[in-house]
Protein backbone atom coordinates (compact mmCIF):
# COMPACT_ATOMS: atom_id res chain seq x y z
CA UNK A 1 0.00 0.00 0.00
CA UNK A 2 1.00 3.23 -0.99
CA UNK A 3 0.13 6.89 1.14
CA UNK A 4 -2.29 8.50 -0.83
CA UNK A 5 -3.27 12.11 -1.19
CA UNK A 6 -6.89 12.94 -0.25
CA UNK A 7 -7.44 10.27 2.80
CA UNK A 8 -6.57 10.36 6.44
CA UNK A 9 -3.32 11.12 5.70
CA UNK A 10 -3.78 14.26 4.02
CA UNK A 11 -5.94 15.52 7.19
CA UNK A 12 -3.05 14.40 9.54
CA UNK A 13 -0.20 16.13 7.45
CA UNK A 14 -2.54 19.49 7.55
CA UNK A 15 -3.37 19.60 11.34
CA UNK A 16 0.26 18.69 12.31
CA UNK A 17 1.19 21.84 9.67
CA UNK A 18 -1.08 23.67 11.21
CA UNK A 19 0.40 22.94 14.63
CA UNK A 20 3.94 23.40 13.72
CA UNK A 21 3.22 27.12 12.11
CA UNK A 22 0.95 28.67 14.92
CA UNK A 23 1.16 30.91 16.80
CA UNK A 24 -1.57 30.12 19.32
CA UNK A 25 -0.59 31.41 22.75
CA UNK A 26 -2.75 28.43 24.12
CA UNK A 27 -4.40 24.95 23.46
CA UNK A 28 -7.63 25.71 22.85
CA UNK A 29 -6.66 28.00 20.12
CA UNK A 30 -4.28 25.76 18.92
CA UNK A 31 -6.59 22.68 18.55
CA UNK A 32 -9.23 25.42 17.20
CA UNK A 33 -6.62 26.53 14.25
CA UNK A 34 -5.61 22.86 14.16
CA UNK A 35 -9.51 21.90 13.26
CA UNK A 36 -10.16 24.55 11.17
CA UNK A 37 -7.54 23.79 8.68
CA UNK A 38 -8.48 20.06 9.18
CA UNK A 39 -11.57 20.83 7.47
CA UNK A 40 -10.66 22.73 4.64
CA UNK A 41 -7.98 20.37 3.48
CA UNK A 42 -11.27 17.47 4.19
CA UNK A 43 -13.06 19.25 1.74
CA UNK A 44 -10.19 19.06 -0.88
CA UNK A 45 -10.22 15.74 -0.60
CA UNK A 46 -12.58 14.87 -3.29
CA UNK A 47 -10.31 16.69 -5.84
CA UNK A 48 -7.44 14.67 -4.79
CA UNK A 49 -9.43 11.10 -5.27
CA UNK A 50 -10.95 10.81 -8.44
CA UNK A 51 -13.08 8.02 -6.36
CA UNK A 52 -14.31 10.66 -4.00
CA UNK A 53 -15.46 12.85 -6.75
CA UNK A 54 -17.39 10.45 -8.29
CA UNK A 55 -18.95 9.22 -5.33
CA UNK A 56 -19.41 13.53 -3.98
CA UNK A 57 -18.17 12.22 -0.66
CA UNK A 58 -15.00 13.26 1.37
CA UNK A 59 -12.50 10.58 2.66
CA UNK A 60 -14.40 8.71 5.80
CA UNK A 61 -10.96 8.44 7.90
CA UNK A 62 -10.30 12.11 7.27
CA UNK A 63 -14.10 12.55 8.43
CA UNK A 64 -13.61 10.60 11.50
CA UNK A 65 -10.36 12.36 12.49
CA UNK A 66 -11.79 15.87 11.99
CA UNK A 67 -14.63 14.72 14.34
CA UNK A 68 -11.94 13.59 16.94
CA UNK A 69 -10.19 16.79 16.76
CA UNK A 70 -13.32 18.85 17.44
CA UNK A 71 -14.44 16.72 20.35
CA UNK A 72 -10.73 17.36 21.73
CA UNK A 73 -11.37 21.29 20.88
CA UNK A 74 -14.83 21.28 22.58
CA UNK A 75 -13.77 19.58 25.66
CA UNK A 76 -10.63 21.81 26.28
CA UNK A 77 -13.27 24.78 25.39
CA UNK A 78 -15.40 23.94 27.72
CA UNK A 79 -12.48 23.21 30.16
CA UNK A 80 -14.00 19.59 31.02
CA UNK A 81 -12.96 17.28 33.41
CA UNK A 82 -12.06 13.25 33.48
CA UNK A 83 -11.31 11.45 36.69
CA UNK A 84 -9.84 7.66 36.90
CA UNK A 85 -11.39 5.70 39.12
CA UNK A 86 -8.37 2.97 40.66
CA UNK A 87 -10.92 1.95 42.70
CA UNK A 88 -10.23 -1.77 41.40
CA UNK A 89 -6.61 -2.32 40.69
CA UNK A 90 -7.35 -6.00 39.57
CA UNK A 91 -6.82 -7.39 35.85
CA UNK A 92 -10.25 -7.49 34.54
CA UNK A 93 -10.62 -9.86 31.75
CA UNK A 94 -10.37 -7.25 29.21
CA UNK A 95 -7.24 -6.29 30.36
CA UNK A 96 -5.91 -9.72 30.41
CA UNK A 97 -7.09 -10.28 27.10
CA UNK A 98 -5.66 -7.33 25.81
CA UNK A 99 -2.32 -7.91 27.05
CA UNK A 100 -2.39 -10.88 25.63
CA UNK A 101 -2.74 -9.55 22.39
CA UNK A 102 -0.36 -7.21 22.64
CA UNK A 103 2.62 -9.81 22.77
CA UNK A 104 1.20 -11.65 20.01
CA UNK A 105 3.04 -10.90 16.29
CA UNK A 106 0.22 -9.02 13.97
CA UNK A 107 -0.03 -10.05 10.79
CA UNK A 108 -2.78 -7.83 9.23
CA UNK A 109 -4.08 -7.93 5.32
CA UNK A 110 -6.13 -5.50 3.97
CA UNK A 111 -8.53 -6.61 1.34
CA UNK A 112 -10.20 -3.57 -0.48
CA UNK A 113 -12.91 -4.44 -3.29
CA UNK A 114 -14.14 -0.76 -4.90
CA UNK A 115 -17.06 -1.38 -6.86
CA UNK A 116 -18.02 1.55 -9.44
């Protein structure tokens, strides 16, 4: 697989731009500025996939991203709060099962069928 203008990628490569040359004086602005170029490099995306055009969508992982970002800008907007709770310090299952997985050697193939 080859990186591809107009996908996730594209939206990745413009926020972390968009990071590196601000001049935000704090994160809220920052991740603001990060979001709004985000989205206008999203809606380019179509003119960088000929598959996007046809279909009139943007790229889905791009999508998804930008919608990360924003929830990231609204919660440091809205200065919100997240506690831990270490109440329980025991492996749950889903702990086990992920650390399981974690030592195990991935071997992923992606299978992509485009039908037009």
């Amino acid at each position: 697989m080859r990186p591809t203008e107009g996908t996730i990628l594209t939206i990745i490569k413009a926020a972390g731009e968009s990071a590196v040359s601000s001049e935000a004086s704090n994160l809220v602005t920052l991740m603001e500025e990060i979001c709004k170029y985000s989205e206008i490099m999203l809606d380019k995306t179509p003119d960088m996939l000929p598959a996007l055009k046809q279909a009139k969508v943007v790229d889905a992982g791009g999508m998804g991203l930008l919608i990360l970002f924003k929830g990231m800008y609204e919660a440091l907007k809205s200065n919100m709060e997240a506690t831990i709770n270490k109440a329980d310090k025991q492996s749950t299952k889903s702990e086990t099962i992920s650390s399981a997985a974690a030592d195990m050697p991935v071997d992923i193939k992606l299978d992509i069928v485009l039908n037009y």
